[in-house]
Structure formats: structure tokens, C-alpha cells
PDB file of N, CA and C in Angstrom:
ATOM      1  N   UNK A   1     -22.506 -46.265  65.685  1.00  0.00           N
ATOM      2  CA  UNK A   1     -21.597 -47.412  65.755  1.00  0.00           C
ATOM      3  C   UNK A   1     -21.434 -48.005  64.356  1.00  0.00           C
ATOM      4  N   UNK A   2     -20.331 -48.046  64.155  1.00  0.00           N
ATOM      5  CA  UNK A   2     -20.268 -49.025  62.638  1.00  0.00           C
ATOM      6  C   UNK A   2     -20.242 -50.075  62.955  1.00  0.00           C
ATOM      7  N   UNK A   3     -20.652 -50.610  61.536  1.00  0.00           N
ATOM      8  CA  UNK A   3     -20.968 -52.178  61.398  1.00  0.00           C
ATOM      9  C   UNK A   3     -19.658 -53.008  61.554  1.00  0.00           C
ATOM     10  N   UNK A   4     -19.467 -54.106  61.396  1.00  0.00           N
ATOM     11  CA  UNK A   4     -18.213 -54.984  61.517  1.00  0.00           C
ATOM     12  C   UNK A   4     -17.802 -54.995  59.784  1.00  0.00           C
ATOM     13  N   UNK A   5     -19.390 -54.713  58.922  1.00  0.00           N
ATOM     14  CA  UNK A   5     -18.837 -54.885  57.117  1.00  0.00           C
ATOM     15  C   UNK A   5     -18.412 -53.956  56.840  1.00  0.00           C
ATOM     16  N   UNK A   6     -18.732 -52.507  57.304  1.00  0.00           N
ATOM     17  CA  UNK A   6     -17.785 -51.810  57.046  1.00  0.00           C
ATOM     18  C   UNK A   6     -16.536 -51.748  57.490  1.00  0.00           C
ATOM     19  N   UNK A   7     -15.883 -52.313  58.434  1.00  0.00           N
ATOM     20  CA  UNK A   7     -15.078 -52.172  59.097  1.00  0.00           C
ATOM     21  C   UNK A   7     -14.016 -53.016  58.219  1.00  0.00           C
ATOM     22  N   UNK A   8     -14.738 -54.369  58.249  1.00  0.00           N
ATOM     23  CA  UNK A   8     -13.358 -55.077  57.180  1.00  0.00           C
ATOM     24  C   UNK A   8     -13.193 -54.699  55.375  1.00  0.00           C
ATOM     25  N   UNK A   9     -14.105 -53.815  55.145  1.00  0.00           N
ATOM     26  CA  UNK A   9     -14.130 -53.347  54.198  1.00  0.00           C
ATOM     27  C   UNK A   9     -13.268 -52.058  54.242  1.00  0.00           C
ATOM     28  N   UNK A  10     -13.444 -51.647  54.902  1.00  0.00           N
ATOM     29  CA  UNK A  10     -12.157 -50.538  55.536  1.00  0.00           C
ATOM     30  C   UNK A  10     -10.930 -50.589  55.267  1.00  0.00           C
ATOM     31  N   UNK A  11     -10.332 -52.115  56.312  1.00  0.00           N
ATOM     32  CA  UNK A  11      -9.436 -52.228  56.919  1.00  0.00           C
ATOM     33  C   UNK A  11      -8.346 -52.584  55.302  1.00  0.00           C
ATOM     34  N   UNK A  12      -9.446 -53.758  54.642  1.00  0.00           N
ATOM     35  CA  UNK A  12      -9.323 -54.063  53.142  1.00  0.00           C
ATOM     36  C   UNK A  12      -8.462 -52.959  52.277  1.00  0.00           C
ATOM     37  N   UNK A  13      -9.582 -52.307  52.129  1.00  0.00           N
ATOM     38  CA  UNK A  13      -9.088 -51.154  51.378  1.00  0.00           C
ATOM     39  C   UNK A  13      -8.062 -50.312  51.426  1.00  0.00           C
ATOM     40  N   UNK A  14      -8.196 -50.071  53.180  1.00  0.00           N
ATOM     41  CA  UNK A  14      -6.554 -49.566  53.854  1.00  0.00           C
ATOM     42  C   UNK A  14      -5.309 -50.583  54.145  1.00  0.00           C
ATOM     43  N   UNK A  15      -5.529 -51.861  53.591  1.00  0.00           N
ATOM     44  CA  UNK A  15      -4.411 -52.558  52.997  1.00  0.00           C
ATOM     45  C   UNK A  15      -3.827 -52.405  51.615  1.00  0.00           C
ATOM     46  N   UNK A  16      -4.883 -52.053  50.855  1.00  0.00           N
ATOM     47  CA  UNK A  16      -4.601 -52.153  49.086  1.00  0.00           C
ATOM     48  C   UNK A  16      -4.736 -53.838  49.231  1.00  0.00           C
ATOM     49  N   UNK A  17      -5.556 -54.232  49.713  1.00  0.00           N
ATOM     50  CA  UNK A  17      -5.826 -55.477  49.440  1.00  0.00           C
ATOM     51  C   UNK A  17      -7.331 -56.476  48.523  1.00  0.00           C
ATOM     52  N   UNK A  18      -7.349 -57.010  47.752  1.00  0.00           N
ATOM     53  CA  UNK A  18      -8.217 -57.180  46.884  1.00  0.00           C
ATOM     54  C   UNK A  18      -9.576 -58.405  47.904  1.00  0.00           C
ATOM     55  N   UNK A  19     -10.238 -58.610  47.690  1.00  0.00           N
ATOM     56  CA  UNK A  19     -11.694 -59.484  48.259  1.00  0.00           C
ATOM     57  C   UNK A  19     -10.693 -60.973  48.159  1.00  0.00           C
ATOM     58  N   UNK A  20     -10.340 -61.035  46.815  1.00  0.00           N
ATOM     59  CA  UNK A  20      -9.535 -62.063  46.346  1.00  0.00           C
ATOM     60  C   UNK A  20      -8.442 -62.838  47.247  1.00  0.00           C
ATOM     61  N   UNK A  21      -7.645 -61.668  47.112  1.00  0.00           N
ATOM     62  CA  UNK A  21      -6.671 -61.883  48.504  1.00  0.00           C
ATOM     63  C   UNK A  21      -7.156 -62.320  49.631  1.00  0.00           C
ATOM     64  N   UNK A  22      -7.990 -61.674  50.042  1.00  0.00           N
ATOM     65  CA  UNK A  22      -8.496 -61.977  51.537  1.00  0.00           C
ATOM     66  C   UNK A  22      -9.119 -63.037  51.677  1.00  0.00           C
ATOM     67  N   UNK A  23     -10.113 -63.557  50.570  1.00  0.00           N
ATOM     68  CA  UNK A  23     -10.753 -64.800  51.160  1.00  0.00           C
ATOM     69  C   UNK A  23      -9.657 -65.454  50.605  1.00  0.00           C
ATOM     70  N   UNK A  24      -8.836 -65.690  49.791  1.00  0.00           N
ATOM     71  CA  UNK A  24      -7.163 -66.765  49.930  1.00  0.00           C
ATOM     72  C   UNK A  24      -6.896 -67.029  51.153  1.00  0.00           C
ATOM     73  N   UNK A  25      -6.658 -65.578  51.615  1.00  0.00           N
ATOM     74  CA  UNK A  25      -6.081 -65.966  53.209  1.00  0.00           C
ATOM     75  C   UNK A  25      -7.014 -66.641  54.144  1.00  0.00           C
ATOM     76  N   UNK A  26      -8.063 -66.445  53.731  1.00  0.00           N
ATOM     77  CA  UNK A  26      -9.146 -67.158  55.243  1.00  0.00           C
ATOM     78  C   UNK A  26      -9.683 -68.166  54.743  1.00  0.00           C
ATOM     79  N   UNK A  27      -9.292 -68.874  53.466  1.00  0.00           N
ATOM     80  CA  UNK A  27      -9.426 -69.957  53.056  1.00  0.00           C
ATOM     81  C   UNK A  27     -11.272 -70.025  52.385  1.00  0.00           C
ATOM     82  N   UNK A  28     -11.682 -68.967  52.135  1.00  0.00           N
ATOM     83  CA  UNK A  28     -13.017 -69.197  51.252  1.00  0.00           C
ATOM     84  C   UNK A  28     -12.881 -68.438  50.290  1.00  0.00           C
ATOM     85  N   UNK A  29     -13.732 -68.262  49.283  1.00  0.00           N
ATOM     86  CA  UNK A  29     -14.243 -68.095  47.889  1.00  0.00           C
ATOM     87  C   UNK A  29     -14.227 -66.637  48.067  1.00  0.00           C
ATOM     88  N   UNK A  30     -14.328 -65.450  46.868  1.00  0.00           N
ATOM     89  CA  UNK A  30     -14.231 -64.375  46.933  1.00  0.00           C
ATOM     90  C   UNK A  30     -15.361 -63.919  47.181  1.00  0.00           C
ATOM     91  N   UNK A  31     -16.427 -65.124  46.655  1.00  0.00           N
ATOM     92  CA  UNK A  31     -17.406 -64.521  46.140  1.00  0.00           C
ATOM     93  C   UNK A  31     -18.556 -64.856  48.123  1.00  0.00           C
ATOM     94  N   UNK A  32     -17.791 -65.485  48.377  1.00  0.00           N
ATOM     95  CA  UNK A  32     -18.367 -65.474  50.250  1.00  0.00           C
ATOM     96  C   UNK A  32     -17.692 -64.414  50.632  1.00  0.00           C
ATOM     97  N   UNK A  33     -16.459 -64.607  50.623  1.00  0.00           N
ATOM     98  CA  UNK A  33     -16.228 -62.846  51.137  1.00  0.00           C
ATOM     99  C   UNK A  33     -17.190 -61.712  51.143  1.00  0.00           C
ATOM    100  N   UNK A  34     -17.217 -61.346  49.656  1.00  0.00           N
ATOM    101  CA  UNK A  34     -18.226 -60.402  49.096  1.00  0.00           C
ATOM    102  C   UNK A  34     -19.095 -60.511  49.569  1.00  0.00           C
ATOM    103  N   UNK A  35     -20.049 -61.365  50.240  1.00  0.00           N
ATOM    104  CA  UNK A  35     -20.847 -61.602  51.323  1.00  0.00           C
ATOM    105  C   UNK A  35     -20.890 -61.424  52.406  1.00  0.00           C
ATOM    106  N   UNK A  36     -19.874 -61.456  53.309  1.00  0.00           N
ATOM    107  CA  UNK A  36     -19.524 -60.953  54.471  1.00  0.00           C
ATOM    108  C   UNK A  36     -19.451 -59.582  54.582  1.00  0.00           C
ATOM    109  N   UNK A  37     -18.445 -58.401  53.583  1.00  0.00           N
ATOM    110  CA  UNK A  37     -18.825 -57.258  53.673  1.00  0.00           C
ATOM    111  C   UNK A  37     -20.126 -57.014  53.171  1.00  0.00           C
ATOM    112  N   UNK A  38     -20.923 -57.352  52.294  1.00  0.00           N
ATOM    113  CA  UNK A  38     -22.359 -56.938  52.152  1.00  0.00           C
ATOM    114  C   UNK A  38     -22.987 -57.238  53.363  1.00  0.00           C
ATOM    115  N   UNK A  39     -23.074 -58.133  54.145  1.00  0.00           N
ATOM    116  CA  UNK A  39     -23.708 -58.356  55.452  1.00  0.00           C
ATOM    117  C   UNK A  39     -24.568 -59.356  55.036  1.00  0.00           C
ATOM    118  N   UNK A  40     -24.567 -60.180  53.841  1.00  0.00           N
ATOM    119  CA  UNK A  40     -25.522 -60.711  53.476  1.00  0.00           C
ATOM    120  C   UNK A  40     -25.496 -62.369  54.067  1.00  0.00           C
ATOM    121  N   UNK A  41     -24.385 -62.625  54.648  1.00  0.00           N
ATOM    122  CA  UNK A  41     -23.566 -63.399  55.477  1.00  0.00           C
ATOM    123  C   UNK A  41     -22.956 -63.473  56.804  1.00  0.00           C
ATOM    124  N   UNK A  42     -23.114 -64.200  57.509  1.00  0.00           N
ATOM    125  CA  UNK A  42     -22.661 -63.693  58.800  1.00  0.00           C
ATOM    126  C   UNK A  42     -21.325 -64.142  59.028  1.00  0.00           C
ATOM    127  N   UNK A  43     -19.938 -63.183  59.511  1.00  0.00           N
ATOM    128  CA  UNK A  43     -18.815 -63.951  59.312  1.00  0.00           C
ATOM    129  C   UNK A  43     -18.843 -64.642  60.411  1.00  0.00           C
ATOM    130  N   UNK A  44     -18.480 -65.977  59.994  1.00  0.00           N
ATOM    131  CA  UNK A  44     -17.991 -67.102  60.920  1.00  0.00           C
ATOM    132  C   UNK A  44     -16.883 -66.559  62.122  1.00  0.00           C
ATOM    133  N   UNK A  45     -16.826 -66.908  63.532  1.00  0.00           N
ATOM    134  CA  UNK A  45     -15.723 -66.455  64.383  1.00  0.00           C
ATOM    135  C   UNK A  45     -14.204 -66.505  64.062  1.00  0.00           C
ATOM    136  N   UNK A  46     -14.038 -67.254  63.442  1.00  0.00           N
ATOM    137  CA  UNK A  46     -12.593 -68.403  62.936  1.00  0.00           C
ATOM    138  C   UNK A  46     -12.105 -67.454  61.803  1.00  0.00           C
ATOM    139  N   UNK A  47     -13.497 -66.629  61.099  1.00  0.00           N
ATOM    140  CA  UNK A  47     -12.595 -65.685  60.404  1.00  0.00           C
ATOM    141  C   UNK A  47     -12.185 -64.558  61.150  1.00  0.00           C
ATOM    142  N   UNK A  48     -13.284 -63.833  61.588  1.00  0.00           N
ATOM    143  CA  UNK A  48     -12.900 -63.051  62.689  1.00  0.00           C
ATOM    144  C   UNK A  48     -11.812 -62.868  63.540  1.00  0.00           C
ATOM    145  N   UNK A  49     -11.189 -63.984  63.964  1.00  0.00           N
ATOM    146  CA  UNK A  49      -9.741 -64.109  64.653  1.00  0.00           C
ATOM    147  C   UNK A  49      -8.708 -63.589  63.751  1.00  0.00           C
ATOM    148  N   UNK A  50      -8.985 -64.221  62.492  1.00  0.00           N
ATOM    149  CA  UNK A  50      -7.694 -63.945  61.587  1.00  0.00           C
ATOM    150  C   UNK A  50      -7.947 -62.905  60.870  1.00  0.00           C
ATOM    151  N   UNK A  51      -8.760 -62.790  60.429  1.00  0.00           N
ATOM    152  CA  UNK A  51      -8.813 -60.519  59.879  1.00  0.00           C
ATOM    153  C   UNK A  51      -8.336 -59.969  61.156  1.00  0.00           C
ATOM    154  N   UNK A  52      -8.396 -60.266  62.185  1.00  0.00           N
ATOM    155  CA  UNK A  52      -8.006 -59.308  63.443  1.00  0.00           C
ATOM    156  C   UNK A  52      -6.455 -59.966  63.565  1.00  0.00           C
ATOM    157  N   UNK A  53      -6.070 -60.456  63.806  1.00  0.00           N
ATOM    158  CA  UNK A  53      -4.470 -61.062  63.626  1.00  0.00           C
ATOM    159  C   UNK A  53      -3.787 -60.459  62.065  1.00  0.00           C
ATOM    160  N   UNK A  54      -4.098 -60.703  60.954  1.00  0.00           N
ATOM    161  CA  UNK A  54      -3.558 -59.795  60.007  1.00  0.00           C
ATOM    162  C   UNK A  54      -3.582 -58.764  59.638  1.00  0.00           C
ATOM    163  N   UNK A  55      -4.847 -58.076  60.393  1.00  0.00           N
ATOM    164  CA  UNK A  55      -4.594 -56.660  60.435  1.00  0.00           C
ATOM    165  C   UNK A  55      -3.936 -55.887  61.422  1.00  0.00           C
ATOM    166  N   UNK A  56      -3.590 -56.509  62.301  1.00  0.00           N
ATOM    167  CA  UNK A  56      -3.266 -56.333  63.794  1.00  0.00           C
ATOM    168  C   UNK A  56      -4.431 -55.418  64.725  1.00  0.00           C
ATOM    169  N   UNK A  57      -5.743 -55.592  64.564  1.00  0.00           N
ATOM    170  CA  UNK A  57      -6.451 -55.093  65.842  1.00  0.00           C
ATOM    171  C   UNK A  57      -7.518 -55.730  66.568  1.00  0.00           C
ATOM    172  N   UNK A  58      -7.692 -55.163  67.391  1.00  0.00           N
ATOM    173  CA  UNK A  58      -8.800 -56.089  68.346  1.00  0.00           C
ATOM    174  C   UNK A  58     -10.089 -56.673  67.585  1.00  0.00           C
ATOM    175  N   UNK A  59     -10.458 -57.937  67.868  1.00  0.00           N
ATOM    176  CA  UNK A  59     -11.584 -58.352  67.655  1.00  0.00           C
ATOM    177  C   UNK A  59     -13.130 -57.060  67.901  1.00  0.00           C
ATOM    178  N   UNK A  60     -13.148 -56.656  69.160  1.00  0.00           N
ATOM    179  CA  UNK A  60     -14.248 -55.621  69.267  1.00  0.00           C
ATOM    180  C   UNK A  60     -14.077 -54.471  68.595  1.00  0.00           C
ATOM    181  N   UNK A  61     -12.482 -54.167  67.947  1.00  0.00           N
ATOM    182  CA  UNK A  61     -12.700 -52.809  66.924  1.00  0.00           C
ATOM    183  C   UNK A  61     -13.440 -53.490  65.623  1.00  0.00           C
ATOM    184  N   UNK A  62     -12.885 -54.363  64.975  1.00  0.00           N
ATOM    185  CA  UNK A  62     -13.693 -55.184  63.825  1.00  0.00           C
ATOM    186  C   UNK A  62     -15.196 -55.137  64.068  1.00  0.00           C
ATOM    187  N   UNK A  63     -15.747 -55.267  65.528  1.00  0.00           N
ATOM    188  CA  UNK A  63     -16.928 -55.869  65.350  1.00  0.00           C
ATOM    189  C   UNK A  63     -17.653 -54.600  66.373  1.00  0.00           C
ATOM    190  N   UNK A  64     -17.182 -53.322  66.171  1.00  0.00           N
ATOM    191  CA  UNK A  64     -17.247 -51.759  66.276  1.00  0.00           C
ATOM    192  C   UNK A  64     -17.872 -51.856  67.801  1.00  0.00           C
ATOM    193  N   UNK A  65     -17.174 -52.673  68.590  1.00  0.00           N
ATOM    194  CA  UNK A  65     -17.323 -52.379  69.843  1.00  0.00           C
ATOM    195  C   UNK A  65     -16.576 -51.117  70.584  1.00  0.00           C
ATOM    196  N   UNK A  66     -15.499 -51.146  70.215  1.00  0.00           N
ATOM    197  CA  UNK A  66     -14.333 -50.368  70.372  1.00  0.00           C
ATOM    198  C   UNK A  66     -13.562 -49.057  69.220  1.00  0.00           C
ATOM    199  N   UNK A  67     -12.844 -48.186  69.284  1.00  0.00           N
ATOM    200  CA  UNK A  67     -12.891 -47.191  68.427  1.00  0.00           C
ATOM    201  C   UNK A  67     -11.349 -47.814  68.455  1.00  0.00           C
ATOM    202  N   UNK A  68     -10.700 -48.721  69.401  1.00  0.00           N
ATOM    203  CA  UNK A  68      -9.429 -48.644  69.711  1.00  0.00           C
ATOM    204  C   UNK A  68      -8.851 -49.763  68.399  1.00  0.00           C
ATOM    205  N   UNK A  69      -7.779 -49.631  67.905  1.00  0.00           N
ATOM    206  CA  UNK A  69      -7.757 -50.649  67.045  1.00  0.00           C
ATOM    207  C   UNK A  69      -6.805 -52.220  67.650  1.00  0.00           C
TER     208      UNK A  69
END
């Protein structure tokens, strides 16, 4: 099962999207981001909604419940 950090680290990358960008969009620091994919952080739910809304897939594929996106 993959992790949920790899997963938005994934999804990231298969945007061409920078750490930068992303915590812009979810309204924190890059450098918490960078925390969240390290795992060194636990992502908050509230982000969770919205990486899954801008990437368009399910909450349980993010959080590798599901293979489905």
C-alpha cells in the first residue's frame, strides 16, 4: 500500500507543479509542505479535501486506500 506522501508527491510531480505552488494553494509555507510529503507532519484534513479537489481524485486514493483515482 502506498503512503498518502508519496502519493501527493506523485500527483505533484504529475502536475509539473512546484512544493511552492502547492502550499500557495492550501494556504501554508513551502517549507510545511515539504513536511507533509516527508511524513514528518501529519496533513491536516482541510488540506486533504483540497489536494483531492485540485487534482480531481478521491480522498482514499490520496490516502492509498483505493488504487481508483
Amino acid at each position: 500500500m502506498e503512503t498518502y506522501q508519496k502519493r501527493i508527491r506523485d500527483l505533484r510531480e504529475d502536475a509539473d507543479k512546484t512544493q511552492t505552488q502547492i502550499a500557495q494553494m492550501l494556504g501554508t509555507s513551502q517549507t510545511m509542505y515539504a513536511r507533509y510529503e516527508r511524513g514528518a507532519s501529519e496533513l491536516p484534513i482541510r488540506h486533504l479535501i483540497r489536494l483531492a479537489k485540485f487534482y480531481g481524485v478521491s480522498s482514499d486514493y490520496i490516502l492509498g486506500l483505493s488504487q481508483q483515482r
